[in-house]
C-alpha atoms as a PDB file:
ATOM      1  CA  UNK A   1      52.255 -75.071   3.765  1.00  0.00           C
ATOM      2  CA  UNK A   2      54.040 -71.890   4.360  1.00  0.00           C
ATOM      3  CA  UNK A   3      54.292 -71.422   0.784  1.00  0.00           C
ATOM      4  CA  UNK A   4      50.643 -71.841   0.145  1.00  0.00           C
ATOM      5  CA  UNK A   5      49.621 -68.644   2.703  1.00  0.00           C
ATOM      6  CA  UNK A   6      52.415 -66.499   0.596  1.00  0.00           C
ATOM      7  CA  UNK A   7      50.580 -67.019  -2.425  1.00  0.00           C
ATOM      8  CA  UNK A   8      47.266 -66.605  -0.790  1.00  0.00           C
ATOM      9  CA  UNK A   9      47.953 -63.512   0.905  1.00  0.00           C
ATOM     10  CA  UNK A  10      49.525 -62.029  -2.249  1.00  0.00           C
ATOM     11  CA  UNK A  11      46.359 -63.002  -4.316  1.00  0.00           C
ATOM     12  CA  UNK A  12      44.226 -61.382  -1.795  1.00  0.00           C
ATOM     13  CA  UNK A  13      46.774 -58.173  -1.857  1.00  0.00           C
ATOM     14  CA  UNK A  14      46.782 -58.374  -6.081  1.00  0.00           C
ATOM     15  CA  UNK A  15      42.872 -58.396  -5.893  1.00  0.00           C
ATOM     16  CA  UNK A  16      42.144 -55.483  -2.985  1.00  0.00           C
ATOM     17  CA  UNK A  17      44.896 -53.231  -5.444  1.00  0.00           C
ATOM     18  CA  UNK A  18      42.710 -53.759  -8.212  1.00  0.00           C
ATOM     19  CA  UNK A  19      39.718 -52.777  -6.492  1.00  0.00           C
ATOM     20  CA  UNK A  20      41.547 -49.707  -5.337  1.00  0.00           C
ATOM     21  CA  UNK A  21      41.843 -48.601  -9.143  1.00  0.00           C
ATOM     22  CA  UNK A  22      38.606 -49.583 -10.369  1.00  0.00           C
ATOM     23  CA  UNK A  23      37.044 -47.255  -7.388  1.00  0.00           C
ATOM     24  CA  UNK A  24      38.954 -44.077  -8.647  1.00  0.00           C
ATOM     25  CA  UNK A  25      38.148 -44.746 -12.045  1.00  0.00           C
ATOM     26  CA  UNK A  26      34.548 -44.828 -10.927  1.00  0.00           C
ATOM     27  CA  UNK A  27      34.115 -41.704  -8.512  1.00  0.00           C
ATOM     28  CA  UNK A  28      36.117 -39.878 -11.992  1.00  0.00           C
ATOM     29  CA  UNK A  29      33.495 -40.979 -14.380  1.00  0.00           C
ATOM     30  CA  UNK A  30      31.169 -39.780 -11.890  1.00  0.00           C
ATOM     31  CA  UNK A  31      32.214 -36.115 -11.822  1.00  0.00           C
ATOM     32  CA  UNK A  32      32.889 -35.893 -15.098  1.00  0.00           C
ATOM     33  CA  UNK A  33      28.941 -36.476 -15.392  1.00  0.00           C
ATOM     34  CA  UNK A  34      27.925 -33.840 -12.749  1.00  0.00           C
ATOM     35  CA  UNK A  35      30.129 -31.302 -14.854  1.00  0.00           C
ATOM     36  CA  UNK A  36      29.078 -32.205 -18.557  1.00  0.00           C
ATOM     37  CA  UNK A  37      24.887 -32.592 -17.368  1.00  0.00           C
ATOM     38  CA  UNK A  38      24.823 -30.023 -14.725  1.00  0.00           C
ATOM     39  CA  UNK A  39      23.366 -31.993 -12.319  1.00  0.00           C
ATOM     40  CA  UNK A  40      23.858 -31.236  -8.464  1.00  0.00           C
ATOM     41  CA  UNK A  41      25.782 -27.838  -9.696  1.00  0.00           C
ATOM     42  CA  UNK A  42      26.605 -25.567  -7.030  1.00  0.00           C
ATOM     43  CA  UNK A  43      26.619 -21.753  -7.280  1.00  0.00           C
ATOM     44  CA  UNK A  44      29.732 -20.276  -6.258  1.00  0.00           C
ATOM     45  CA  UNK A  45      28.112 -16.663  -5.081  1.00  0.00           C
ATOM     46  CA  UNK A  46      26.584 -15.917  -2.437  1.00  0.00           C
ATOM     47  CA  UNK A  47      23.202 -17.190  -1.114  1.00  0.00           C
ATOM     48  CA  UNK A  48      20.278 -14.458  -1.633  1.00  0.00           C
ATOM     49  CA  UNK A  49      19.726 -13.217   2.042  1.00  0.00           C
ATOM     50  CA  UNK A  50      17.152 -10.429   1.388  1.00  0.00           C
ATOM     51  CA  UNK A  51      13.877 -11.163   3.124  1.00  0.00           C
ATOM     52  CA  UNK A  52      10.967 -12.624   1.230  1.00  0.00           C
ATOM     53  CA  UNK A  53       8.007 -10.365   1.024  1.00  0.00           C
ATOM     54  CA  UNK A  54       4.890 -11.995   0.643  1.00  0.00           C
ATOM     55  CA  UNK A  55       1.974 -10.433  -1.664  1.00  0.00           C
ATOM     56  CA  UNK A  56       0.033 -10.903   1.644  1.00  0.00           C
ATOM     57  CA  UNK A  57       2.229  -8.968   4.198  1.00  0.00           C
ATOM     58  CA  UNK A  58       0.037  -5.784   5.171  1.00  0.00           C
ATOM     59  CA  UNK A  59       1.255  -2.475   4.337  1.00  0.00           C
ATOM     60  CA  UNK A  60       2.034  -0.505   7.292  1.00  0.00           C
ATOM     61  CA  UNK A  61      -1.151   1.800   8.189  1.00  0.00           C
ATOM     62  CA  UNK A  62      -1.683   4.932   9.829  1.00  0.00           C
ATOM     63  CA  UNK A  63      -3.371   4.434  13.392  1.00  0.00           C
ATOM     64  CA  UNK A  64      -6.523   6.835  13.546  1.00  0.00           C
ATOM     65  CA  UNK A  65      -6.775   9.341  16.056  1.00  0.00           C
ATOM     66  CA  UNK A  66      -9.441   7.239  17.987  1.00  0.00           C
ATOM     67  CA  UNK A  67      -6.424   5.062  18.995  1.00  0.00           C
ATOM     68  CA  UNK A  68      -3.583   7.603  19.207  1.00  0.00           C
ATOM     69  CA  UNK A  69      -5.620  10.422  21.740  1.00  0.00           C
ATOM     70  CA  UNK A  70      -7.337   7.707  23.210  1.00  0.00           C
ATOM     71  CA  UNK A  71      -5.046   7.804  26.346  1.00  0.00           C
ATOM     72  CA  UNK A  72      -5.266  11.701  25.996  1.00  0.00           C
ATOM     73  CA  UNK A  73      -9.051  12.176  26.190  1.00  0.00           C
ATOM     74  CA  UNK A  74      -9.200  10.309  29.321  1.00  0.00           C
ATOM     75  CA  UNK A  75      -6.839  12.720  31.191  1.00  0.00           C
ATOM     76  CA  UNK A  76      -8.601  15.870  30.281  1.00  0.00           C
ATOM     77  CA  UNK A  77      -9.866  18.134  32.600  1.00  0.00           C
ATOM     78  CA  UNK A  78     -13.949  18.352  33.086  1.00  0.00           C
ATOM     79  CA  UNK A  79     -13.983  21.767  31.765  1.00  0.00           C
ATOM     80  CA  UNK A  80     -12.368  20.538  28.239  1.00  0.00           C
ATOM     81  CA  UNK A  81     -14.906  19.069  25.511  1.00  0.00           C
ATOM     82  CA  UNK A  82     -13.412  16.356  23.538  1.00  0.00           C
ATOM     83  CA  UNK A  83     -14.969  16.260  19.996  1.00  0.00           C
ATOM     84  CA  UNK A  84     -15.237  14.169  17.264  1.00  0.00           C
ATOM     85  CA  UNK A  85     -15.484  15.903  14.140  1.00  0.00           C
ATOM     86  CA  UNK A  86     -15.612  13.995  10.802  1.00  0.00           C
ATOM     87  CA  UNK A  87     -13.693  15.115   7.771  1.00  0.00           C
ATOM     88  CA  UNK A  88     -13.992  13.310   4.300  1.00  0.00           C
ATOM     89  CA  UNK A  89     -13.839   9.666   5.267  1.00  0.00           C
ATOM     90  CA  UNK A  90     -11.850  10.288   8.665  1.00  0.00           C
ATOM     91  CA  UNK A  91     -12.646  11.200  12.344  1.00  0.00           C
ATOM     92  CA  UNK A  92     -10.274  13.727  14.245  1.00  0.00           C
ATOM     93  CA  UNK A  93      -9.884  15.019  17.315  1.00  0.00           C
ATOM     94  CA  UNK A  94     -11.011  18.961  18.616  1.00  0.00           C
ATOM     95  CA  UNK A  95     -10.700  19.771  21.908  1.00  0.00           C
ATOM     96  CA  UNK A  96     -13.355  22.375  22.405  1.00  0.00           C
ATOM     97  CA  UNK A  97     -13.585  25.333  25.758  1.00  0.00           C
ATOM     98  CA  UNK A  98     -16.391  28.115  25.860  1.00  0.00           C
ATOM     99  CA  UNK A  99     -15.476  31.250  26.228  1.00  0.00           C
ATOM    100  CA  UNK A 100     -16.045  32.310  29.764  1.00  0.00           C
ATOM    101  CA  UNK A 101     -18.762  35.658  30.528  1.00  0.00           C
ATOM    102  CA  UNK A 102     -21.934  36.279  28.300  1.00  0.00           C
ATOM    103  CA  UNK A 103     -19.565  38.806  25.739  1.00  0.00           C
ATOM    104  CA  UNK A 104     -18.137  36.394  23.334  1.00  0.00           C
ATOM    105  CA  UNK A 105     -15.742  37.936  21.440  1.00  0.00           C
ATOM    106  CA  UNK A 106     -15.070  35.048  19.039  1.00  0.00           C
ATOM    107  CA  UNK A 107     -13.341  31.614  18.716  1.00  0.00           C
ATOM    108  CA  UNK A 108      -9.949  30.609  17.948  1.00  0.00           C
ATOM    109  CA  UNK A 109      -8.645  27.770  15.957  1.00  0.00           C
ATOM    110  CA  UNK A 110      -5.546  26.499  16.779  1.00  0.00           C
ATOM    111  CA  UNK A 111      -3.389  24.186  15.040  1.00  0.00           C
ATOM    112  CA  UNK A 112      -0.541  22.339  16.858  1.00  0.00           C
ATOM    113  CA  UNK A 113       2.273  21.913  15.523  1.00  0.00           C
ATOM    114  CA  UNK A 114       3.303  18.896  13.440  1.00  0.00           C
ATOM    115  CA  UNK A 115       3.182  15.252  15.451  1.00  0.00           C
ATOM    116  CA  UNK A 116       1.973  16.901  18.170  1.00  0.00           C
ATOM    117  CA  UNK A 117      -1.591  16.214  19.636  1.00  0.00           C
ATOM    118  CA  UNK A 118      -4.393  19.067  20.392  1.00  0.00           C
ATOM    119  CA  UNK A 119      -3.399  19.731  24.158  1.00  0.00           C
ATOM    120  CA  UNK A 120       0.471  19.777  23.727  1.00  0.00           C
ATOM    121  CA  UNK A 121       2.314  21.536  26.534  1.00  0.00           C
ATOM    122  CA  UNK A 122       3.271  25.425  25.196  1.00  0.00           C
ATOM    123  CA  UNK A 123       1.816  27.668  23.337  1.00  0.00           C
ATOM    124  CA  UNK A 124      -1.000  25.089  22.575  1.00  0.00           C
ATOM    125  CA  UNK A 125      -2.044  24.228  26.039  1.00  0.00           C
ATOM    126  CA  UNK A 126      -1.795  27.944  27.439  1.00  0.00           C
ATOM    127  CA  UNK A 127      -3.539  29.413  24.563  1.00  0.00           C
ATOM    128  CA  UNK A 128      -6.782  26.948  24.757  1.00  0.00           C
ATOM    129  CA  UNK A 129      -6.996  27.229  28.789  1.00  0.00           C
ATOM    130  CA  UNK A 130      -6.028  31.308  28.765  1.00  0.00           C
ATOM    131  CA  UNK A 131      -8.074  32.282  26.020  1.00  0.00           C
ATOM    132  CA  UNK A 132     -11.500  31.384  27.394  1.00  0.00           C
ATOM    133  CA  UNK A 133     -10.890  33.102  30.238  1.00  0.00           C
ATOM    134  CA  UNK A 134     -10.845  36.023  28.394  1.00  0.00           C
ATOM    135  CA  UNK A 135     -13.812  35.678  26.376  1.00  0.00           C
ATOM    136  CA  UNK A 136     -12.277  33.934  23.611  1.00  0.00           C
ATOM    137  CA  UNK A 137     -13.541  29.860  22.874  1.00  0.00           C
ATOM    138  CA  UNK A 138     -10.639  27.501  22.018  1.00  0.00           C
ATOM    139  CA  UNK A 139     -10.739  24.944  19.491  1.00  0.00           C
ATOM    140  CA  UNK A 140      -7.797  23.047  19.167  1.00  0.00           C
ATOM    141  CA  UNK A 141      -7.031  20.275  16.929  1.00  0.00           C
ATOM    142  CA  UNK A 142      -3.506  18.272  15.643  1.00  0.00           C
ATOM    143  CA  UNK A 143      -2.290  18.173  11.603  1.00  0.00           C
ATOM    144  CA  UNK A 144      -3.479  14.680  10.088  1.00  0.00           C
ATOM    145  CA  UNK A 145      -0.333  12.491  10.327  1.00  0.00           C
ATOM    146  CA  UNK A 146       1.031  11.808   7.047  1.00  0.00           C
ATOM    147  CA  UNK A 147       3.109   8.905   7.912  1.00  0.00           C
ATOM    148  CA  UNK A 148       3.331   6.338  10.812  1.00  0.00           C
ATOM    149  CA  UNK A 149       7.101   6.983  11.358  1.00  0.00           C
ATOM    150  CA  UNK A 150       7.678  10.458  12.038  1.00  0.00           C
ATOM    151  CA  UNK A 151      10.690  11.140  10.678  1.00  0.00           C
ATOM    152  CA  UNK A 152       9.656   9.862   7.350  1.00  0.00           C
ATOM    153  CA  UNK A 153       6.821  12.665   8.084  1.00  0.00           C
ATOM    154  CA  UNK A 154       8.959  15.137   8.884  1.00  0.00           C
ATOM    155  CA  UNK A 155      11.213  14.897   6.166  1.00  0.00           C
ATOM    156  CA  UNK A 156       8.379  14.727   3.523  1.00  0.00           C
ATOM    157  CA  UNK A 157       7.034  18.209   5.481  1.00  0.00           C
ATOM    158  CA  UNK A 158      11.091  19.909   5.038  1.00  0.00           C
ATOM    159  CA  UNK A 159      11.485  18.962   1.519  1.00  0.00           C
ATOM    160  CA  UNK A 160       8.693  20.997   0.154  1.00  0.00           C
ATOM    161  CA  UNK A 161       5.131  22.681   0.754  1.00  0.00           C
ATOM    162  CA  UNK A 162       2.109  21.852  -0.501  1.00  0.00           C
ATOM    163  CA  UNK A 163      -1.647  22.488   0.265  1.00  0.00           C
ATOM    164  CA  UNK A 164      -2.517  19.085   2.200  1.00  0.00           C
ATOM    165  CA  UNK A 165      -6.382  18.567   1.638  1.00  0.00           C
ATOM    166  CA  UNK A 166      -7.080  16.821   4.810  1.00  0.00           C
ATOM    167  CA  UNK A 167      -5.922  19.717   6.670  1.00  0.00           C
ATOM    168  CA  UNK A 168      -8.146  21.687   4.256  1.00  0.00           C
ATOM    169  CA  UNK A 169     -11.110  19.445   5.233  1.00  0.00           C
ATOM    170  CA  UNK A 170     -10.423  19.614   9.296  1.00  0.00           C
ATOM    171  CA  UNK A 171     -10.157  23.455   8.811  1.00  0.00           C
ATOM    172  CA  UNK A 172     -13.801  23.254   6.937  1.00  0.00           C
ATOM    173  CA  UNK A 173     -15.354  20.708   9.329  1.00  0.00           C
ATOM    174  CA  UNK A 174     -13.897  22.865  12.792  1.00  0.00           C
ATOM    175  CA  UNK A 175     -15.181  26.222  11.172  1.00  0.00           C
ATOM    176  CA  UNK A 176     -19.036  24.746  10.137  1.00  0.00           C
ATOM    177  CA  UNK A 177     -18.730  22.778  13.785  1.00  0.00           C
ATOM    178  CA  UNK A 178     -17.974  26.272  15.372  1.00  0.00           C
ATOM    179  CA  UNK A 179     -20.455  28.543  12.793  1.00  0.00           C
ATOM    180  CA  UNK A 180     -23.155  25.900  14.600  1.00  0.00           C
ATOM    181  CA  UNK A 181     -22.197  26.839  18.189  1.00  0.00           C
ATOM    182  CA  UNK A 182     -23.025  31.083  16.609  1.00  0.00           C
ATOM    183  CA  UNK A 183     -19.895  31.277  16.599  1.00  0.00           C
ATOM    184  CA  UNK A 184     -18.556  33.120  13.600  1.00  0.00           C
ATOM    185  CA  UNK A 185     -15.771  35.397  14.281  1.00  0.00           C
ATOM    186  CA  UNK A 186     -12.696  32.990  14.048  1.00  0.00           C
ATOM    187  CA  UNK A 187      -9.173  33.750  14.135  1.00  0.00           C
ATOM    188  CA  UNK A 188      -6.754  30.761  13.267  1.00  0.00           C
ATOM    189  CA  UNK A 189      -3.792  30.433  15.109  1.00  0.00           C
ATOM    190  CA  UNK A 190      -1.145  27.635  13.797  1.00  0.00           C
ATOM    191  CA  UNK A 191       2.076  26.860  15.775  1.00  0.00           C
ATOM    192  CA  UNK A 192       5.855  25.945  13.916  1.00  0.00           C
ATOM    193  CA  UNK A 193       5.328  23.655  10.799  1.00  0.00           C
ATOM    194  CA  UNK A 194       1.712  23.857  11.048  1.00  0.00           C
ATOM    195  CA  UNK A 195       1.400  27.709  10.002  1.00  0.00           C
ATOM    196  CA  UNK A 196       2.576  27.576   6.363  1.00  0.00           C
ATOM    197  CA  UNK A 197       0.411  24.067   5.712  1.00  0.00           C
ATOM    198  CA  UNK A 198      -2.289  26.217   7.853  1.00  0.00           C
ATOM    199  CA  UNK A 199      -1.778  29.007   5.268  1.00  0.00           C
ATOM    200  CA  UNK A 200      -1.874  27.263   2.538  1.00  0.00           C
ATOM    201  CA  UNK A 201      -5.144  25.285   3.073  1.00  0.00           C
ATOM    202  CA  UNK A 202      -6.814  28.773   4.581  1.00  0.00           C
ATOM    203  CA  UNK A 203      -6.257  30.283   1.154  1.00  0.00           C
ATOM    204  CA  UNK A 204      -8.537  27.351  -0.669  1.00  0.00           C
ATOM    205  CA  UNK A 205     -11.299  28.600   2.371  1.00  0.00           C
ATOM    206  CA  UNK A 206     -13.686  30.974   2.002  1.00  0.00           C
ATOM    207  CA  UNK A 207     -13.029  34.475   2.602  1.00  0.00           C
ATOM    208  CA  UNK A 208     -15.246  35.302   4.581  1.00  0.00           C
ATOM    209  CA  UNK A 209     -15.005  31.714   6.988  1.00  0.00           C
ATOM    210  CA  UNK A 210     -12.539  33.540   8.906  1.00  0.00           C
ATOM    211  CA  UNK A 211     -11.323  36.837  10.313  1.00  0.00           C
ATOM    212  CA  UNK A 212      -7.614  36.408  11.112  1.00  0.00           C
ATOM    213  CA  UNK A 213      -4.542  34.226  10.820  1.00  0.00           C
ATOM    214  CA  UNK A 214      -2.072  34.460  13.151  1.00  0.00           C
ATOM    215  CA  UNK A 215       1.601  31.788  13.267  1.00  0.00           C
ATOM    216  CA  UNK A 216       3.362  30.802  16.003  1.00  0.00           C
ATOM    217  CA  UNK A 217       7.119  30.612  14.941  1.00  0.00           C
ATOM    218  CA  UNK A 218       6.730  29.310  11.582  1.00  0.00           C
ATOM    219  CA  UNK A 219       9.594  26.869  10.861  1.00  0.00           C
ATOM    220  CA  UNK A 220      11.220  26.390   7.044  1.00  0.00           C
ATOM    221  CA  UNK A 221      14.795  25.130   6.409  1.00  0.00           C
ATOM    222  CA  UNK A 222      15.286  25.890   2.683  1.00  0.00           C
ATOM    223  CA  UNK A 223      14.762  28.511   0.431  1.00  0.00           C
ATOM    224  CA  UNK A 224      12.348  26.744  -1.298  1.00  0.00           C
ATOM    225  CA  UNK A 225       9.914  26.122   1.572  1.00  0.00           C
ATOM    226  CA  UNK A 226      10.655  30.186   2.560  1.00  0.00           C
ATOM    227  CA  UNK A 227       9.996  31.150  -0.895  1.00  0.00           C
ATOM    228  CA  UNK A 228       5.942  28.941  -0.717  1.00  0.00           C
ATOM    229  CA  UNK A 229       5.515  30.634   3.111  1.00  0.00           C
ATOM    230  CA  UNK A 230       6.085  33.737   2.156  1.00  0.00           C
ATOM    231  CA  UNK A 231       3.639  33.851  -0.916  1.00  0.00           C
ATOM    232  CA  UNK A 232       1.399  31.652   1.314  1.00  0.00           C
ATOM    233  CA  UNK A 233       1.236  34.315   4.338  1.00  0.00           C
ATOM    234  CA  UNK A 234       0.855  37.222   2.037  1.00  0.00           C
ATOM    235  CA  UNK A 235      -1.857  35.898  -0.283  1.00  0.00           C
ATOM    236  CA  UNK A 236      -4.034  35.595   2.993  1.00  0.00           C
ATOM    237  CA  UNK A 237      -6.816  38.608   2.596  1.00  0.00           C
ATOM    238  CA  UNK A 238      -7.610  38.359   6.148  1.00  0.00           C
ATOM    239  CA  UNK A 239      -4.894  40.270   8.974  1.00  0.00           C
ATOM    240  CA  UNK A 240      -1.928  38.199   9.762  1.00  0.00           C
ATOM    241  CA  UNK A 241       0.632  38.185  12.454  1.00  0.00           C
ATOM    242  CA  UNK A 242       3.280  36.493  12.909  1.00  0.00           C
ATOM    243  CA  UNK A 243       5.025  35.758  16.471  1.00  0.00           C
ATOM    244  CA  UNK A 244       8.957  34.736  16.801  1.00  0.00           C
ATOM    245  CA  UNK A 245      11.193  34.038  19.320  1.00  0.00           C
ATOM    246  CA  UNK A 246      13.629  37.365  19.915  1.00  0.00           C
ATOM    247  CA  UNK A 247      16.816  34.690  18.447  1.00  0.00           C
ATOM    248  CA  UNK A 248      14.512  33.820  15.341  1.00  0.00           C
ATOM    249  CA  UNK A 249      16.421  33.714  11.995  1.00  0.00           C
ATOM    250  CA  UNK A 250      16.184  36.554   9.765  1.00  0.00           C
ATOM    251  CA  UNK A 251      16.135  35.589   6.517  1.00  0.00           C
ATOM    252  CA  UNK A 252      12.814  34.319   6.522  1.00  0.00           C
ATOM    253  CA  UNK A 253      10.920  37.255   8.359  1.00  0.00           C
ATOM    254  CA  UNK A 254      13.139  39.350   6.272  1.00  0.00           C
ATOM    255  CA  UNK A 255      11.439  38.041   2.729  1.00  0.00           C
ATOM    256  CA  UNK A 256       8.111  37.635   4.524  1.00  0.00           C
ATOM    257  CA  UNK A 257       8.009  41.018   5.614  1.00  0.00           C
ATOM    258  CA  UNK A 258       9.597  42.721   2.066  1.00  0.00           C
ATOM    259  CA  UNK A 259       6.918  40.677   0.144  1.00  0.00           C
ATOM    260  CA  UNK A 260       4.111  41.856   1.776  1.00  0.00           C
ATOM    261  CA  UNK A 261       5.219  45.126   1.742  1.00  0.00           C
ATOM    262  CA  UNK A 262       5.419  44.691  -2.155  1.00  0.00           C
ATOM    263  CA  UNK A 263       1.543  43.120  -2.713  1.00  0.00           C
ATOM    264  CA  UNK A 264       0.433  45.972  -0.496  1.00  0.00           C
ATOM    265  CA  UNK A 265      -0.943  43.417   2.731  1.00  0.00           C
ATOM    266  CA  UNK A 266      -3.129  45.796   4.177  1.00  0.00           C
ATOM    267  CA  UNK A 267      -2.606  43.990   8.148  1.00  0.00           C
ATOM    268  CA  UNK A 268       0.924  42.187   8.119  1.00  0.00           C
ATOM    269  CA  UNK A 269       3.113  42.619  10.975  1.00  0.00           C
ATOM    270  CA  UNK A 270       5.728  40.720  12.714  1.00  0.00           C
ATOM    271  CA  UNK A 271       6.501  40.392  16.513  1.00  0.00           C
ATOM    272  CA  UNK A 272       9.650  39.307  18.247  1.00  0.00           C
ATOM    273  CA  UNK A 273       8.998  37.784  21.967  1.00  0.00           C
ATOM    274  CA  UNK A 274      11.185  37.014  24.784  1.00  0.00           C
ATOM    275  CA  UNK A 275      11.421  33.100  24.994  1.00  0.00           C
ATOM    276  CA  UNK A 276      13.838  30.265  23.682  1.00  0.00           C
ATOM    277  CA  UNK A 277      14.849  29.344  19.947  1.00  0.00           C
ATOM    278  CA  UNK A 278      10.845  27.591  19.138  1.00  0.00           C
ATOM    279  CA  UNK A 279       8.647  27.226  21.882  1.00  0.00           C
ATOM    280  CA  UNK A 280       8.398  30.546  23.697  1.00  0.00           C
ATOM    281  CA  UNK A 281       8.493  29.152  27.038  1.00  0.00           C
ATOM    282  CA  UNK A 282       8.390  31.150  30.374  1.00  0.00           C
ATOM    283  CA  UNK A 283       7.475  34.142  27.655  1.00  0.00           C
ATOM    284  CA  UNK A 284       5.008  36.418  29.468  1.00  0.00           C
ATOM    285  CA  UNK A 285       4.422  38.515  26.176  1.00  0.00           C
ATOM    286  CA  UNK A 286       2.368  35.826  24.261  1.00  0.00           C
ATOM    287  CA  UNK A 287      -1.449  35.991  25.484  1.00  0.00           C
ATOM    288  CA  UNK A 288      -0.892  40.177  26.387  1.00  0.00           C
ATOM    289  CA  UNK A 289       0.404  40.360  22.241  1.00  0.00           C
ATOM    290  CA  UNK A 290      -2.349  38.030  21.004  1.00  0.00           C
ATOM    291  CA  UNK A 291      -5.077  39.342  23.439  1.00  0.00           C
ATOM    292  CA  UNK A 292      -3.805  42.841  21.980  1.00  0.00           C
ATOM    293  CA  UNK A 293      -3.685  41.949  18.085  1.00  0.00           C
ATOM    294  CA  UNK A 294      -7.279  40.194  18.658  1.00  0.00           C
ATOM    295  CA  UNK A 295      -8.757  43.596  19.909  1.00  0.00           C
ATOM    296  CA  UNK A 296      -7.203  45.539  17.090  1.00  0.00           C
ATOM    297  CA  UNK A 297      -7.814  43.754  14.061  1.00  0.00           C
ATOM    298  CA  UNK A 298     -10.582  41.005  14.623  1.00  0.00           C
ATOM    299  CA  UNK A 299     -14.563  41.995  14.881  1.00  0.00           C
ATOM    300  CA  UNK A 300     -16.263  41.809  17.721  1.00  0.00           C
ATOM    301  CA  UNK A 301     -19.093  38.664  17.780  1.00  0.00           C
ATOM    302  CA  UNK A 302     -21.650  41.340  17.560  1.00  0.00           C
ATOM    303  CA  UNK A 303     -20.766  42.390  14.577  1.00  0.00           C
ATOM    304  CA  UNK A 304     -20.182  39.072  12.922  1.00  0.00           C
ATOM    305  CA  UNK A 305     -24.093  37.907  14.304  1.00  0.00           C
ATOM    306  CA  UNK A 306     -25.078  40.503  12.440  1.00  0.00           C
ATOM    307  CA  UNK A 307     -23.194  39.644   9.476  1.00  0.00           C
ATOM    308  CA  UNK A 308     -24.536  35.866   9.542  1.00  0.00           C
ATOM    309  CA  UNK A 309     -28.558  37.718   9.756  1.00  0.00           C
ATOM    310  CA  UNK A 310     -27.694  39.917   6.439  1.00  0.00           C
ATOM    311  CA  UNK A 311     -26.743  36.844   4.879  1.00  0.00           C
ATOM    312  CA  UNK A 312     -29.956  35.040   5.831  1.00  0.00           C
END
């Protein structure tokens, strides 16, 4: 009996060792076919993590000015028109104030600077409420945004100059809008980045659409960019002036200045005002220098009616 469940068991042992070997034998015929067919191969780099962009994702657009100033219209004071002007295929912003007192001398045009809207606190915001009262109308409007991020705008505005043609149009549509209201004696007045794009688009205008041109701390970085203001400024038939804070860099004004001299500007000067590194704040000079540059150099209204009859 005992001898019996010996030879069982060891059967049973013979048979499981057996299946044992025939297993491994199995799972290696097995891998050898993944590795000669390819089948179930696995890459050894790593998986591609960049995100997949569909054809349908929606490029990234520029909100209109309808959206961006909407918050800004609403807080304006009673005596401040907001207009909607149209140039080309887009509608901008122009905040518009009469000029106070039946002598009109003229309007001015002012361009803020760049990413900044058409009642930004400074030079902007004085110069459209302080003008008026002094006989001067204020229109002010803001550069079209070239780019939804603004440091991707700004950078494309450092790295070189070029006439922008939307600014061109604004300029075109804010001078017709203002030649409507009789008013045709218009100096333009552009503030940091916006004075050599100003300049440049001004000098694609008419002569004759305007009577002066005056920057507010005009900002470059590179000689390159110095180099385009400078011809920019000086190519301008009308008077120019240019206002800088009293710790403005030299170079530029230095070239400015030399060039002009050089093509002969008949009206090009240069002013240095109290007031910090860009924005001339707590500066009493400004309005006084402006007020005193405006008398000087740009017609009175009378004489521009009278210019708009002969043309008739």
């Amino acid at each position: 009996m005992i001898g019996k469940r010996i030879k069982r068991r060891l059967l049973r042992a013979l048979n499981l060792h057996h299946l044992k070997r025939w297993f491994r034998s199995l799972t290696a015929l097995f891998c050898l076919f993944h590795i000669q067919t390819g089948f179930g191969e696995t890459s050894l780099t790593e998986p591609d993590t960049s995100p997949i962009v569909s054809a349908e994702t929606p490029l990234q657009t520029i909100p209109s000015e309808e959206f961006r100033f909407a918050a800004l219209v609403k807080k304006l004071n009673k005596d401040s028109q907001a207009l909607w002007l149209v140039s080309g295929e887009e509608r901008f912003l122009a905040l518009y104030k009469p000029a106070n007192g039946a002598n009109e001398q003229g309007a001015a045009l002012i361009i803020s600077d760049n990413g900044h809207h058409p009642d930004w606190p400074g030079p902007v915001r004085d110069l459209r409420n302080s003008l008026p009262l002094h006989e001067w109308a204020t229109l002010s409007l803001a550069l079209p945004l070239q780019s939804a991020d603004k440091n991707t705008a700004d950078s494309a505005l450092f790295s070189s100059l070029e006439t922008n043609p939307k600014l061109t149009l604004r300029l075109q549509s804010a001078m017709t809008h203002m030649q409507g209201l009789g008013l045709y004696n218009i100096v333009v007045i552009a503030v940091g980045n916006a004075a050599p794009l100003t300049a440049l688009s001004l000098i694609e205008l008419p002569e004759s659409s305007y009577a002066g041109f005056i920057a507010l701390a005009p900002w470059s970085i590179n000689d390159k960019t110095q180099a385009i203001m400078a011809e920019s400024f000086t190519d301008l038939p009308s008077g120019v002036l240019e206002l800088v804070p009293a710790l403005w860099p030299k170079a530029g004004l230095v070239q400015r200045k030399g060039l002009a001299e050089k093509k002969q500007h008949p009206n090009y000067s240069q002013v240095k005002l109290l007031g910090d590194i860009k924005h001339f704040k707590d500066s009493p000079q400004l309005l006084p220098r402006i007020r005193g540059w405006l008398k000087r150099n740009a017609e009175a209204m009378e004489g521009k009616r009278q210019q708009s009859k002969d043309k008739n």
